[in-house]
C-alpha atoms as a PDB file:
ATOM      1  CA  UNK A   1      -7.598 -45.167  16.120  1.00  0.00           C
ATOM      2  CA  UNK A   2      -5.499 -47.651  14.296  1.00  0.00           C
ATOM      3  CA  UNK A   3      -6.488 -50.150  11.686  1.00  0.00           C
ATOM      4  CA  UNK A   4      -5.699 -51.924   8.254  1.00  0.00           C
ATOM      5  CA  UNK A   5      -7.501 -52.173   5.445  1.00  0.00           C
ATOM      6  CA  UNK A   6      -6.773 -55.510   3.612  1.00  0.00           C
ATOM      7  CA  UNK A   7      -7.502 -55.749  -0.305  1.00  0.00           C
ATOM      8  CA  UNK A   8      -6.058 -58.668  -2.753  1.00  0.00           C
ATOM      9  CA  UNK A   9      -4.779 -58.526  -6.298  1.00  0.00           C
ATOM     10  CA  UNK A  10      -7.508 -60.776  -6.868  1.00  0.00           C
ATOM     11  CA  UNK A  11     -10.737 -62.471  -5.396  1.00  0.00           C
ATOM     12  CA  UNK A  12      -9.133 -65.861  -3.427  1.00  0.00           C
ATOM     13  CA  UNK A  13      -5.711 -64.833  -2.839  1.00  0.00           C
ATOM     14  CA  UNK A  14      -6.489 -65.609   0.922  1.00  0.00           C
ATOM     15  CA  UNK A  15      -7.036 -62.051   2.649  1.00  0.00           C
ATOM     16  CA  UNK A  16      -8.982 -63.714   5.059  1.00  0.00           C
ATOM     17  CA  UNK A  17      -6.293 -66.064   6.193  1.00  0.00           C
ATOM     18  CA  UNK A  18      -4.183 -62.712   6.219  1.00  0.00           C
ATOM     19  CA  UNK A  19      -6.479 -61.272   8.151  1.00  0.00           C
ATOM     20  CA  UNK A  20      -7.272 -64.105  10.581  1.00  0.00           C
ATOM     21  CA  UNK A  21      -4.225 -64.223  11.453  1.00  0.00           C
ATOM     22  CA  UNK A  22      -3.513 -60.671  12.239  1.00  0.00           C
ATOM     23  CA  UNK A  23      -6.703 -60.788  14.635  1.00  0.00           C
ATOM     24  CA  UNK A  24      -4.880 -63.494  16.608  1.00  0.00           C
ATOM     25  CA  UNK A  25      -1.615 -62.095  16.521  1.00  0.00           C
ATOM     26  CA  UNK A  26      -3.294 -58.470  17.933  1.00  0.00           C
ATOM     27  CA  UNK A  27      -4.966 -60.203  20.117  1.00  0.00           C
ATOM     28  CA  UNK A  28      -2.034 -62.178  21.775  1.00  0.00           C
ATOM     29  CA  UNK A  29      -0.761 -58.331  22.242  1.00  0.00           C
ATOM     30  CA  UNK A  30      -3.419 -57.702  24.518  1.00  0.00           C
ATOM     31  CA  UNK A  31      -4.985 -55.291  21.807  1.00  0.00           C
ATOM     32  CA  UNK A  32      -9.086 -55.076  21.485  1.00  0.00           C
ATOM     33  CA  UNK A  33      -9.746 -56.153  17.950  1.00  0.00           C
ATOM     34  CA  UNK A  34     -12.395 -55.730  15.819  1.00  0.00           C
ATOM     35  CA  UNK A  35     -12.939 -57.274  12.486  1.00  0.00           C
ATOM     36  CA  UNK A  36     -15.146 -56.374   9.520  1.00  0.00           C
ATOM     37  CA  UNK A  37     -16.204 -57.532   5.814  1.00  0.00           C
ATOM     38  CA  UNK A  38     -18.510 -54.562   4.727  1.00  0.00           C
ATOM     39  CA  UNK A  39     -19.894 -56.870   1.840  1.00  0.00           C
ATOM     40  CA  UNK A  40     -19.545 -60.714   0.728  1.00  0.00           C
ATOM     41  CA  UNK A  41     -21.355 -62.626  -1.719  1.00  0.00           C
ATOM     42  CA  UNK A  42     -21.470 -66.218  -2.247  1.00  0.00           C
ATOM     43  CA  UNK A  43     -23.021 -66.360   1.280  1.00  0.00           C
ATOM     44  CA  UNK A  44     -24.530 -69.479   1.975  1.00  0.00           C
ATOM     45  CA  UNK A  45     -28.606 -69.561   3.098  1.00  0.00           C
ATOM     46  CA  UNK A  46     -29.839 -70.921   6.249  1.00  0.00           C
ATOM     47  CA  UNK A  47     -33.420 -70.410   7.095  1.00  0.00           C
ATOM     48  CA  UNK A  48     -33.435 -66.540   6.584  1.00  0.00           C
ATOM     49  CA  UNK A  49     -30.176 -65.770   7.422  1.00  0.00           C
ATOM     50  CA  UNK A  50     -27.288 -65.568   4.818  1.00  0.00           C
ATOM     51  CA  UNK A  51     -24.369 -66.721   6.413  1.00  0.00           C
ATOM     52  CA  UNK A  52     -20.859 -65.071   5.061  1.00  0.00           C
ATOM     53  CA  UNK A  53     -17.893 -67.450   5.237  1.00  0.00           C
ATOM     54  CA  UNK A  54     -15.361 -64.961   5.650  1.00  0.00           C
ATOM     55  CA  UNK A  55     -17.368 -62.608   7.906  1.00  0.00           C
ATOM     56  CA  UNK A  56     -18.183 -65.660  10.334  1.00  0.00           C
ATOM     57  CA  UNK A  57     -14.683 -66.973  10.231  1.00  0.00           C
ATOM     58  CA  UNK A  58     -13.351 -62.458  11.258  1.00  0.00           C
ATOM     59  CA  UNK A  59     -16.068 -62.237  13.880  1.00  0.00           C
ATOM     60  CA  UNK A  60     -14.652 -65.988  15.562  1.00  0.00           C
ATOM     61  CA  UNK A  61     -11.337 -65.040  15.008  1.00  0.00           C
ATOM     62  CA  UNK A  62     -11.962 -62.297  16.932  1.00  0.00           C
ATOM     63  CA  UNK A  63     -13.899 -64.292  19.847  1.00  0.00           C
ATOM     64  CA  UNK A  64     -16.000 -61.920  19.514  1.00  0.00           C
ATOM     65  CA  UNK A  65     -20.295 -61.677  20.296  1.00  0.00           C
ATOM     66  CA  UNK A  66     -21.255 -58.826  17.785  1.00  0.00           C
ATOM     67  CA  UNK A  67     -23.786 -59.088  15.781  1.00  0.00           C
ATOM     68  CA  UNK A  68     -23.177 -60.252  12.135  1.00  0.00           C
ATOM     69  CA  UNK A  69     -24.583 -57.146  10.566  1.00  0.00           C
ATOM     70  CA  UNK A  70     -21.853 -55.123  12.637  1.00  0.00           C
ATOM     71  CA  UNK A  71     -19.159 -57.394  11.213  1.00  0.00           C
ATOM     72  CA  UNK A  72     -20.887 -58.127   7.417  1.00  0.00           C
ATOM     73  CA  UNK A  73     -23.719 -55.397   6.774  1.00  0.00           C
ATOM     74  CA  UNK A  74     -24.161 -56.514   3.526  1.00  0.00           C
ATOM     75  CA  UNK A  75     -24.475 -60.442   2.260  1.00  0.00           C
ATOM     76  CA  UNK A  76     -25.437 -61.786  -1.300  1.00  0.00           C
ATOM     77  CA  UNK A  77     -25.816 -65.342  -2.599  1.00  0.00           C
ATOM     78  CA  UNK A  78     -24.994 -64.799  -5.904  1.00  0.00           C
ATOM     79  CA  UNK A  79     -21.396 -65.196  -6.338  1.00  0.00           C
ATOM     80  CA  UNK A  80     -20.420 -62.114  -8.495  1.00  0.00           C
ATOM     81  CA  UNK A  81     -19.152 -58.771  -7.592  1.00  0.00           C
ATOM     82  CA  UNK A  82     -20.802 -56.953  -4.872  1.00  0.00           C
ATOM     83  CA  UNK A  83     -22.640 -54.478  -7.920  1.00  0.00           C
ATOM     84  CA  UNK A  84     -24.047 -57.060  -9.964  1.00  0.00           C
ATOM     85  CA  UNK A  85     -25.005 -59.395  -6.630  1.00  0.00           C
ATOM     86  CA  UNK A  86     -27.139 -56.599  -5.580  1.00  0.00           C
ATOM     87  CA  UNK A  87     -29.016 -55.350  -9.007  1.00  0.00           C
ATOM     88  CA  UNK A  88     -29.695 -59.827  -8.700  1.00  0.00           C
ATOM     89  CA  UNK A  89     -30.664 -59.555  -5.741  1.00  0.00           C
ATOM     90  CA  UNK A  90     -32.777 -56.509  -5.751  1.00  0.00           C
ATOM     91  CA  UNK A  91     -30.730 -54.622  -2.529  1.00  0.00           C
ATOM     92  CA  UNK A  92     -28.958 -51.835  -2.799  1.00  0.00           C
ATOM     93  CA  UNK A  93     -25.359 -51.119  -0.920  1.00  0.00           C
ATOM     94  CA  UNK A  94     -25.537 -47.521   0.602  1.00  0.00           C
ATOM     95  CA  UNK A  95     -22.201 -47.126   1.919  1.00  0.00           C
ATOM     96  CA  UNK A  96     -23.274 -45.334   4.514  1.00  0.00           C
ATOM     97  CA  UNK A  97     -24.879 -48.149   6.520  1.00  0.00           C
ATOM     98  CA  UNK A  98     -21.273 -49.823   5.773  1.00  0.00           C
ATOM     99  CA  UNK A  99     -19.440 -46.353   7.009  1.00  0.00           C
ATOM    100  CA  UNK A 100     -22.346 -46.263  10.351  1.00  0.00           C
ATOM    101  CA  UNK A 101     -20.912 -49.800  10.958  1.00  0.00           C
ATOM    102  CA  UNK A 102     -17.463 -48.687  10.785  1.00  0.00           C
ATOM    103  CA  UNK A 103     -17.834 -46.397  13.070  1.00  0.00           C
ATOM    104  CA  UNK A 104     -19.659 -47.966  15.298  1.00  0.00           C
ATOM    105  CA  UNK A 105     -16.717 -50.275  15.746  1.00  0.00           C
ATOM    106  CA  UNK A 106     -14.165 -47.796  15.995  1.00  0.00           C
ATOM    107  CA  UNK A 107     -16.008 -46.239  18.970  1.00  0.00           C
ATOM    108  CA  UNK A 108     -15.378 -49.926  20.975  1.00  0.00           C
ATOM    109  CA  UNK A 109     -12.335 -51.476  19.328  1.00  0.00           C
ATOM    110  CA  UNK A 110      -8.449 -49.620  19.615  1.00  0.00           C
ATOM    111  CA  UNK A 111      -8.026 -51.710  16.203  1.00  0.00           C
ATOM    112  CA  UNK A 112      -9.608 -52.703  13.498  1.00  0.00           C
ATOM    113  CA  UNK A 113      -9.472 -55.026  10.375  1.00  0.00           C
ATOM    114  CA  UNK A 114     -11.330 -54.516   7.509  1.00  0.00           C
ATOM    115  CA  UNK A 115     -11.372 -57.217   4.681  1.00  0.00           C
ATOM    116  CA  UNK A 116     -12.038 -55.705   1.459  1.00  0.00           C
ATOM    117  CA  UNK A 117     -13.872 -57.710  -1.685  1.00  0.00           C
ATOM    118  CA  UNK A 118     -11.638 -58.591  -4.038  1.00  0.00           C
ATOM    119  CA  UNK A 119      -8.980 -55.685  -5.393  1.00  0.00           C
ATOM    120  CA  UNK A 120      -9.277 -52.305  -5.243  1.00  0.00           C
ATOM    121  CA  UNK A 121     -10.755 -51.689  -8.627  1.00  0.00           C
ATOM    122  CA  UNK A 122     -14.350 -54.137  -7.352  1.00  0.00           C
ATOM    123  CA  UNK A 123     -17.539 -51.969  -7.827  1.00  0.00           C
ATOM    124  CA  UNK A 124     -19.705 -51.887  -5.273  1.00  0.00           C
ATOM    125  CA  UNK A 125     -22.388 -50.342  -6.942  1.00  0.00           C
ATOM    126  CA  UNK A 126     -22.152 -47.884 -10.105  1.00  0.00           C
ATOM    127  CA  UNK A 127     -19.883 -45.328  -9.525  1.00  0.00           C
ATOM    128  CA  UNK A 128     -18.834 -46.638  -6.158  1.00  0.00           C
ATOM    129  CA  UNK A 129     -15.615 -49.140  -6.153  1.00  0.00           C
ATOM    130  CA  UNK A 130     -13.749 -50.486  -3.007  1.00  0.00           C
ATOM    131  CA  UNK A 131     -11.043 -47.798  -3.448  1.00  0.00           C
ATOM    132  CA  UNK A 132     -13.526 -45.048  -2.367  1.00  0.00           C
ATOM    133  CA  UNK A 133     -14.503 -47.364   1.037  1.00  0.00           C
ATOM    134  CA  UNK A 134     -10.457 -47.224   1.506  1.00  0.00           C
ATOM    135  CA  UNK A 135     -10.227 -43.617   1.200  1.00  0.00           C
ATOM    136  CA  UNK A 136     -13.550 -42.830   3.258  1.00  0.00           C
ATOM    137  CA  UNK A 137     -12.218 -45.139   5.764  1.00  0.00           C
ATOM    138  CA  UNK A 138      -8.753 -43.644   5.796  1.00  0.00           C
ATOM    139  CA  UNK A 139      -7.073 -46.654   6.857  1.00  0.00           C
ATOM    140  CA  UNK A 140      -3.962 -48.022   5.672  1.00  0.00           C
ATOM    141  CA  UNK A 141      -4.446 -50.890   3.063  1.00  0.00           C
ATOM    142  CA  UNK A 142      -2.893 -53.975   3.690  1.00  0.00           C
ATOM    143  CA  UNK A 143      -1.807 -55.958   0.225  1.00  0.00           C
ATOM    144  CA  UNK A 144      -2.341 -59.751  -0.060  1.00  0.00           C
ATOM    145  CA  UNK A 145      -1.108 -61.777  -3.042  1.00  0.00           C
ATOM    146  CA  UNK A 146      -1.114 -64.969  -4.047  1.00  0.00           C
ATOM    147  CA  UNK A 147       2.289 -66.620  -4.571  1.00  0.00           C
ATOM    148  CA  UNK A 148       1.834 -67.478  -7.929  1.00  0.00           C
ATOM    149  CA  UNK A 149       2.930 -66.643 -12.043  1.00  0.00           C
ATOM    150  CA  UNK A 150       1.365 -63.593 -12.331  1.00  0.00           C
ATOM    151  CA  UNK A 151       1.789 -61.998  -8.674  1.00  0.00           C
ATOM    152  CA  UNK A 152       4.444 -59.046  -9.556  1.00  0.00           C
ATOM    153  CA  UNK A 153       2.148 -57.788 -12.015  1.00  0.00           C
ATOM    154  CA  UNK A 154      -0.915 -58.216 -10.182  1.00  0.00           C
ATOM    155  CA  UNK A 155       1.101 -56.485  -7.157  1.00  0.00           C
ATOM    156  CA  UNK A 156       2.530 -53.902  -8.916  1.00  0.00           C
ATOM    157  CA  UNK A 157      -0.938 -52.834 -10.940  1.00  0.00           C
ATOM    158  CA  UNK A 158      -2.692 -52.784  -7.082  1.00  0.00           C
ATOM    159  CA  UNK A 159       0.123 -50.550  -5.710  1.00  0.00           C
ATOM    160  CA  UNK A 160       0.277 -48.485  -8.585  1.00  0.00           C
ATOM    161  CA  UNK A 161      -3.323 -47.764  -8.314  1.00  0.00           C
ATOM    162  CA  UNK A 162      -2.820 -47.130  -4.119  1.00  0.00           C
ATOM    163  CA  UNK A 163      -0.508 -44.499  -5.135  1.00  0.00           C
ATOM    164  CA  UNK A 164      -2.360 -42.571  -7.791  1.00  0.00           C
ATOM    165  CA  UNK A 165      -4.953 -42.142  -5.069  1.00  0.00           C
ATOM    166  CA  UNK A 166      -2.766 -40.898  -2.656  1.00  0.00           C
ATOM    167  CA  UNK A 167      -3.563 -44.268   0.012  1.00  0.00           C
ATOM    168  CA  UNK A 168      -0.710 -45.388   2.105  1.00  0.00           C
ATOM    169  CA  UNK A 169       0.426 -48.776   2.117  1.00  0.00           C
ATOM    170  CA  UNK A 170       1.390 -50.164   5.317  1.00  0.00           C
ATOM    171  CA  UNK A 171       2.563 -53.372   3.024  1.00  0.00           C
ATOM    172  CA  UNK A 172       2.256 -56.276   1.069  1.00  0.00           C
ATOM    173  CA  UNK A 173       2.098 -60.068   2.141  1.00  0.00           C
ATOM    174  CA  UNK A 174       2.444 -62.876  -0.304  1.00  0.00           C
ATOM    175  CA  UNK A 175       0.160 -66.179   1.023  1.00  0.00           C
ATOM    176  CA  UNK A 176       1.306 -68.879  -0.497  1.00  0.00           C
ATOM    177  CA  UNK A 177      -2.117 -71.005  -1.521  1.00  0.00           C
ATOM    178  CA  UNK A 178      -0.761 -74.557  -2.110  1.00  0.00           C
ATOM    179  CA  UNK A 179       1.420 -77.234   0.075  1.00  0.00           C
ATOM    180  CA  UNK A 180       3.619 -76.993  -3.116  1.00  0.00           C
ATOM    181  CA  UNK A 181       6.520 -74.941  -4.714  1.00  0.00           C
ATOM    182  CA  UNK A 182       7.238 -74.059  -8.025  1.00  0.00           C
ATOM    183  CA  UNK A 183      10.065 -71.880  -9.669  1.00  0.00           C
ATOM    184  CA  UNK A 184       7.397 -68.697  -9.782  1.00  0.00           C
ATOM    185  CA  UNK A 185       6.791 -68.773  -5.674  1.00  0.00           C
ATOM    186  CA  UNK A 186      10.128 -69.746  -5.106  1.00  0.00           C
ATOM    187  CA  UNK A 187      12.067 -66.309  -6.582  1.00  0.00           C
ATOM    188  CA  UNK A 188       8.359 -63.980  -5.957  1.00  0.00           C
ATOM    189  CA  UNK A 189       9.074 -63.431  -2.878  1.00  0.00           C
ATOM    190  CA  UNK A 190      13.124 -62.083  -4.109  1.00  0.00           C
ATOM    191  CA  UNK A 191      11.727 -60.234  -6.976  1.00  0.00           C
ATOM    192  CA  UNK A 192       9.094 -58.338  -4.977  1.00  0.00           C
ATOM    193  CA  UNK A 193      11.650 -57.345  -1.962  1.00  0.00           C
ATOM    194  CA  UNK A 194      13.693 -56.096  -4.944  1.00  0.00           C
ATOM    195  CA  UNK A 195      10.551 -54.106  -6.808  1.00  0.00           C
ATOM    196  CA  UNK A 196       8.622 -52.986  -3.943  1.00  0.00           C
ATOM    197  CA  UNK A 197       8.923 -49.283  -2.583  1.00  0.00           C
ATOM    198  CA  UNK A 198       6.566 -50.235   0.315  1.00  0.00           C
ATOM    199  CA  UNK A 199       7.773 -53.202   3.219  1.00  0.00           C
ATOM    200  CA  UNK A 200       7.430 -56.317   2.224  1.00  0.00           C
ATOM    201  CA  UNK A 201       6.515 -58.326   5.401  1.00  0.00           C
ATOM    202  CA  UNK A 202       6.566 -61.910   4.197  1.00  0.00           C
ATOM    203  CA  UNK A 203       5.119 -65.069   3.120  1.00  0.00           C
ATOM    204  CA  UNK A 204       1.710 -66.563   4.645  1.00  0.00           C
ATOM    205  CA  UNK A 205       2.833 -70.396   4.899  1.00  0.00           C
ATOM    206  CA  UNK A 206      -0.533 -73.124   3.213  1.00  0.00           C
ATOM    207  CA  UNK A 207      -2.581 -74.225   5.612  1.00  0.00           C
ATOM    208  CA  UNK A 208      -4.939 -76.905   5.809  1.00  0.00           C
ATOM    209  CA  UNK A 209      -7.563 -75.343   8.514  1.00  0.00           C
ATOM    210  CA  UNK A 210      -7.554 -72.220  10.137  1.00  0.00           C
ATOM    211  CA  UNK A 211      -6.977 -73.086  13.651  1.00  0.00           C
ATOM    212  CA  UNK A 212      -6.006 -70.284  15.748  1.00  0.00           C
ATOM    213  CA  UNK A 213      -2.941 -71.197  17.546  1.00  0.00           C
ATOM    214  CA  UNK A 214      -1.852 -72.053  13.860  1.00  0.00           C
ATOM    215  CA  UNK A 215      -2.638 -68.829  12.543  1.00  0.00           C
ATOM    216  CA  UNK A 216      -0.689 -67.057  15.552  1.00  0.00           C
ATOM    217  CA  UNK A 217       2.059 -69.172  15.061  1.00  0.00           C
ATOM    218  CA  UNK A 218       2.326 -68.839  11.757  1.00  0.00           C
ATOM    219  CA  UNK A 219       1.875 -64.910  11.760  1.00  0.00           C
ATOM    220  CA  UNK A 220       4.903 -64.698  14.821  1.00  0.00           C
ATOM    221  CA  UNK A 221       7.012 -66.918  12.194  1.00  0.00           C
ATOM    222  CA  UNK A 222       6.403 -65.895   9.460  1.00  0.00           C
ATOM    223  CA  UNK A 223       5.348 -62.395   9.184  1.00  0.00           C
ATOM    224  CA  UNK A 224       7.137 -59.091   9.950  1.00  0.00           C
ATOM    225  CA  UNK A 225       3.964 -57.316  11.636  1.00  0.00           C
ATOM    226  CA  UNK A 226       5.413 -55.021  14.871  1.00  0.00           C
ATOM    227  CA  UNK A 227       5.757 -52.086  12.888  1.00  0.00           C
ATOM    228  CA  UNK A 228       1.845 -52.197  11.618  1.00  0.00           C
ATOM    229  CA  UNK A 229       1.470 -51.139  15.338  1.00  0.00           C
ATOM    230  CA  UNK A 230       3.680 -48.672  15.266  1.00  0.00           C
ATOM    231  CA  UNK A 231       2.823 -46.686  12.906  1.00  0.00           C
ATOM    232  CA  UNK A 232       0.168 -43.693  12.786  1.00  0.00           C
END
């Protein structure tokens, strides 16, 4: 079974556009794809249902009919970190029902994506952080940064931490999150090739809407992803 786990430095660095666009670009490959977001808060309310942006935008990306608790079995409105979202919110995250969803998609899918919640270091509940779902899960993690001041050290702190826990990194993409450039985003992209001991596969372009021939255009372009299906 092959897969990618994709975490940020940070909470908006655009994993999901990462990961969007790896669904299409698998996808184009003939490859079955499944996607996942084992919790997001934020979610917006209709009616009864809580409705997670970036688990509705994985399961379309993935033109796919599951069930949104297979793709997202965990959704908060409170914007906050998955721990204090559920001690709000009065539910618990067992991360087993998250690990009996995984699974359950392994069983159909030959890949899969999971988008993490923020970095590594995000409690899910006390004692529980999104590093132990990456190591349960033993997929390879997937870095996405933000090409902005602060990236090398937000890179380097989220590797560091990959490696003290013994989690291979498949690599690290920087998504750029504006239409413009500035002297940091310019040379990141240098510096990190330079730092890095893990590939570097390239830099997301901005976009404006997250059409899917976009995405797949912009991953074949832009992205050096042939050898995330090459390797065990």
């Amino acid at each position: 079974m092959k897969g990618l786990f994709i975490t940020g430095t940070d909470t908006g660095v655009g994993k999901t556009i990462v990961a969007s666009a790896l669904v299409r670009y698998l996808k184009a490959k003939g490859i079955r794809v499944a996607a996942m977001k084992p919790v997001e808060s934020g979610c917006r309310r209709e009616g009864d249902l809580l409705v997670p942006l970036d688990g509705t935008t994985l399961l379309e990306m993935t033109d796919s009919d599951l069930p949104l608790h297979d793709v997202c079995p965990y959704r908060f409105v409170t914007p906050v970190a998955p721990m204090v979202a559920s001690e709000v919110e009065g539910v618990e995250i067992d991360e087993r029902v998250i690990m009996k969803a995984f699974y359950n998609l392994q069983k159909e899918y030959d890949f899969i994506i999971v988008e993490g919640i923020g970095g590594l270091m995000v409690p899910l509940k006390e004692g529980v952080l999104v590093l132990d779902l990456v190591e349960r899960m033993g997929l390879p993690l997937l870095v996405v940064a933000a090409n902005k001041l602060g990236v090398i050290n937000h890179t380097l702190l989220t590797l560091e931490v990959a490696k003290r826990s013994g989690i291979k990194v498949a690599g690290v993409v920087l998504n750029n999150p504006n239409e413009t450039s500035d002297i940091s985003s310019e040379t990141n992209p240098l510096v990190l090739r330079r730092l890095l001991k893990v590939p570097f596969l390239g830099v997301f372009p901005y976009m404006r809407t997250l059409s899917k021939e976009e995405l797949l255009k912009g991953a074949i372009k832009n992205l050096s992803l042939e050898q995330l299906l090459t390797e065990d």
